[in-house]
Protein backbone atom coordinates (compact mmCIF):
# COMPACT_ATOMS: atom_id res chain seq x y z
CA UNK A 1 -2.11 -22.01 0.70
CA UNK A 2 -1.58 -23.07 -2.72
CA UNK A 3 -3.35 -19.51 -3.93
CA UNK A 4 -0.26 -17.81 -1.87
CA UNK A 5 2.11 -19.80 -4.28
CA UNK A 6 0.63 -18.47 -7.46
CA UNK A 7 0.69 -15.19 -5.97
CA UNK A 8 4.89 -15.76 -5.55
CA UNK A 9 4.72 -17.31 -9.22
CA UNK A 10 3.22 -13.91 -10.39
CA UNK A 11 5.01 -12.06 -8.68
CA UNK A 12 8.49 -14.22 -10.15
CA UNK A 13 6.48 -12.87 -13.50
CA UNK A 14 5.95 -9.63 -13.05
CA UNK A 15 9.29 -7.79 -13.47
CA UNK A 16 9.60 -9.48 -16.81
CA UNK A 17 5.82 -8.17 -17.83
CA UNK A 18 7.05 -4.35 -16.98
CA UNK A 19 10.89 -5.28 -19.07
CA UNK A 20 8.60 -6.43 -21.93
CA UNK A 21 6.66 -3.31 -21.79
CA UNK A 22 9.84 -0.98 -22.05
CA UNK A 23 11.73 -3.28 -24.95
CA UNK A 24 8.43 -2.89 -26.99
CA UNK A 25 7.51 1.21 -26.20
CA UNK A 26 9.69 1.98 -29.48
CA UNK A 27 10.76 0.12 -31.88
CA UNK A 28 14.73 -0.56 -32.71
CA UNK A 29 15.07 -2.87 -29.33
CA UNK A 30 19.00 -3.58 -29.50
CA UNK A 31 18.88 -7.16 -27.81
CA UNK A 32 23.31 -6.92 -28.00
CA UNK A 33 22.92 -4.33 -26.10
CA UNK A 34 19.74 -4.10 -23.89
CA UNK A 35 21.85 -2.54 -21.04
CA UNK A 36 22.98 -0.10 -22.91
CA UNK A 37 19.81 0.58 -25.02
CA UNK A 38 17.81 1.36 -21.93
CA UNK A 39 20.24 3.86 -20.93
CA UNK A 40 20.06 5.70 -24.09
CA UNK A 41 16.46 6.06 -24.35
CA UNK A 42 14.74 9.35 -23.67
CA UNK A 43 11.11 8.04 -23.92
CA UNK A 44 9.42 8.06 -20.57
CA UNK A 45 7.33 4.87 -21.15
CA UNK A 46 10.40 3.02 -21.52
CA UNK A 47 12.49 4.45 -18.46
CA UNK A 48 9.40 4.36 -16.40
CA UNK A 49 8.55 0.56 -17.31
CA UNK A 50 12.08 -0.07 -16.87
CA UNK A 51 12.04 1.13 -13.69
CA UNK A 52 9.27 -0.62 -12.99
CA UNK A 53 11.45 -3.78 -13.87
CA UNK A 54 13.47 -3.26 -11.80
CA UNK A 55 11.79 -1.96 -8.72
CA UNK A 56 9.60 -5.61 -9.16
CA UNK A 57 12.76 -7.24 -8.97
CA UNK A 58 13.91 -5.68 -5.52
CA UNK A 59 10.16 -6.85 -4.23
CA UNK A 60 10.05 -10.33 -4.90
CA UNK A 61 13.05 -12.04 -2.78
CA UNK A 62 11.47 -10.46 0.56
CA UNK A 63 7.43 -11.10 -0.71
CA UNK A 64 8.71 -14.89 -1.51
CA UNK A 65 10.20 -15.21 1.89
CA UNK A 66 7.37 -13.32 3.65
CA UNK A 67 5.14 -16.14 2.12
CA UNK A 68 7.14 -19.01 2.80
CA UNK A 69 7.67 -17.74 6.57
CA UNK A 70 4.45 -17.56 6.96
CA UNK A 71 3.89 -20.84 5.86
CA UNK A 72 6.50 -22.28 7.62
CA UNK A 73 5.17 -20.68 10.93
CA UNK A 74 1.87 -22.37 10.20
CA UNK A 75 0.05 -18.86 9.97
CA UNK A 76 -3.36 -18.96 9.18
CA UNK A 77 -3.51 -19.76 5.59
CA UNK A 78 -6.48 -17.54 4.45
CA UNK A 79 -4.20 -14.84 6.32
CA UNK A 80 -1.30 -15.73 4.22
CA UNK A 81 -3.70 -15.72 0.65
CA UNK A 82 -5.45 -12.69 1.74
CA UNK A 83 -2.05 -10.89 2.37
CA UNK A 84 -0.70 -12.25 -0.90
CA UNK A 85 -3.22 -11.53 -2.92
CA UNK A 86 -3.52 -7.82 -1.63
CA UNK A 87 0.81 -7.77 -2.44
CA UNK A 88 0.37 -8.66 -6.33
CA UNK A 89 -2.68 -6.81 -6.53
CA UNK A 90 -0.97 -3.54 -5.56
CA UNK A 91 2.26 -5.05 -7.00
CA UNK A 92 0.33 -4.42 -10.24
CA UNK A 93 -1.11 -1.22 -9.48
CA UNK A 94 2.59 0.04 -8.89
CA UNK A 95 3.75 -0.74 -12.60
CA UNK A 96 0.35 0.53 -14.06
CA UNK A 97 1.30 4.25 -11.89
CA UNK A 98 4.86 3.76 -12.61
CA UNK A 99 4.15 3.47 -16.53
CA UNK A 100 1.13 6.61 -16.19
CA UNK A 101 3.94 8.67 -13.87
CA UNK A 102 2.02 8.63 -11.52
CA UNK A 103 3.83 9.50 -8.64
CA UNK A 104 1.96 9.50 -5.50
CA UNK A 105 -0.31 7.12 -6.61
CA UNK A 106 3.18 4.55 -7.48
CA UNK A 107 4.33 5.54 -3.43
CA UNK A 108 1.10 4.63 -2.21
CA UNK A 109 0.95 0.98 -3.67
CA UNK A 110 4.59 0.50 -3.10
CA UNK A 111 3.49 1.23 0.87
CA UNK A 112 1.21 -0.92 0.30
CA UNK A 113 2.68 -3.77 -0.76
CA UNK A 114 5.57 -3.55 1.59
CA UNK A 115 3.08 -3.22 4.55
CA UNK A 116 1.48 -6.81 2.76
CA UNK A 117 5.45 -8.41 3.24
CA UNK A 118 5.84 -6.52 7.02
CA UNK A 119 2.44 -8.30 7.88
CA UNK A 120 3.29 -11.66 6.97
CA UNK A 121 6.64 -11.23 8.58
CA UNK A 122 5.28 -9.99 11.82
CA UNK A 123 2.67 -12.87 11.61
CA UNK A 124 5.17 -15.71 11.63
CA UNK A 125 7.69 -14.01 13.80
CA UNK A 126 4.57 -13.64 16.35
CA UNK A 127 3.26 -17.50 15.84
CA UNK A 128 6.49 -18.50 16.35
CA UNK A 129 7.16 -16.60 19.60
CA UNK A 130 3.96 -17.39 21.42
């Protein structure tokens, strides 16, 4: 199980990876203002790893609980790591298309990784009701 709580520390990580990106895709960062800055940028690297940011950072809350569900439901553990590691994998993939504008590629991975967070959901729901 321990794997599955990297995979949550990772995942904790990775919106700040894709921010990183975008503060760093041209230079004059405005740190006063990085709000602000963002908004004003018309490079797509930076809007795109932005958004990338931020879409990480709606994924994590329900991938942490999915985990910790599961756990808590006593699912089978190399269920929960397999699912996990499949989430952060395509978690990854998702920035990487995000930042190439990749489109359909970026929806495919972010299906994906939702179906990863459904699966552990249904898992512990389902241990827990039979």
């Amino acid at each position: 199980m321990s794997t599955a709580y990297w995979c949550i520390l990772i995942a904790a990580a990775l919106p700040y990876a894709w921010v990183a990106i975008a503060k760093s895709a041209v230079p004059g960062y405005n740190n006063k203002d990085p709000r602000g800055w963002i908004a004003r940028q018309d490079n797509y690297r930076v809007r795109n790893a932005f958004a990338a940011h931020q879409n990480a950072l709606e994924a994590f809350p329900a991938f942490a609980a999915a985990v910790l569900m599961a756990q808590l439901a006593e699912v089978d553990p190399q269920r929960v790591t397999w699912l996990a590691m499949a989430f952060i994998g395509l978690r990854i993939l998702h920035g990487v298309f995000y930042l190439a504008g990749s489109h359909a590629l970026r929806s495919l991975s972010w299906f994906g990784g939702i179906a990863c967070v459904i699966a552990l959901m249904a898992s512990a729901a389902s241990r827990l009701a039979g």
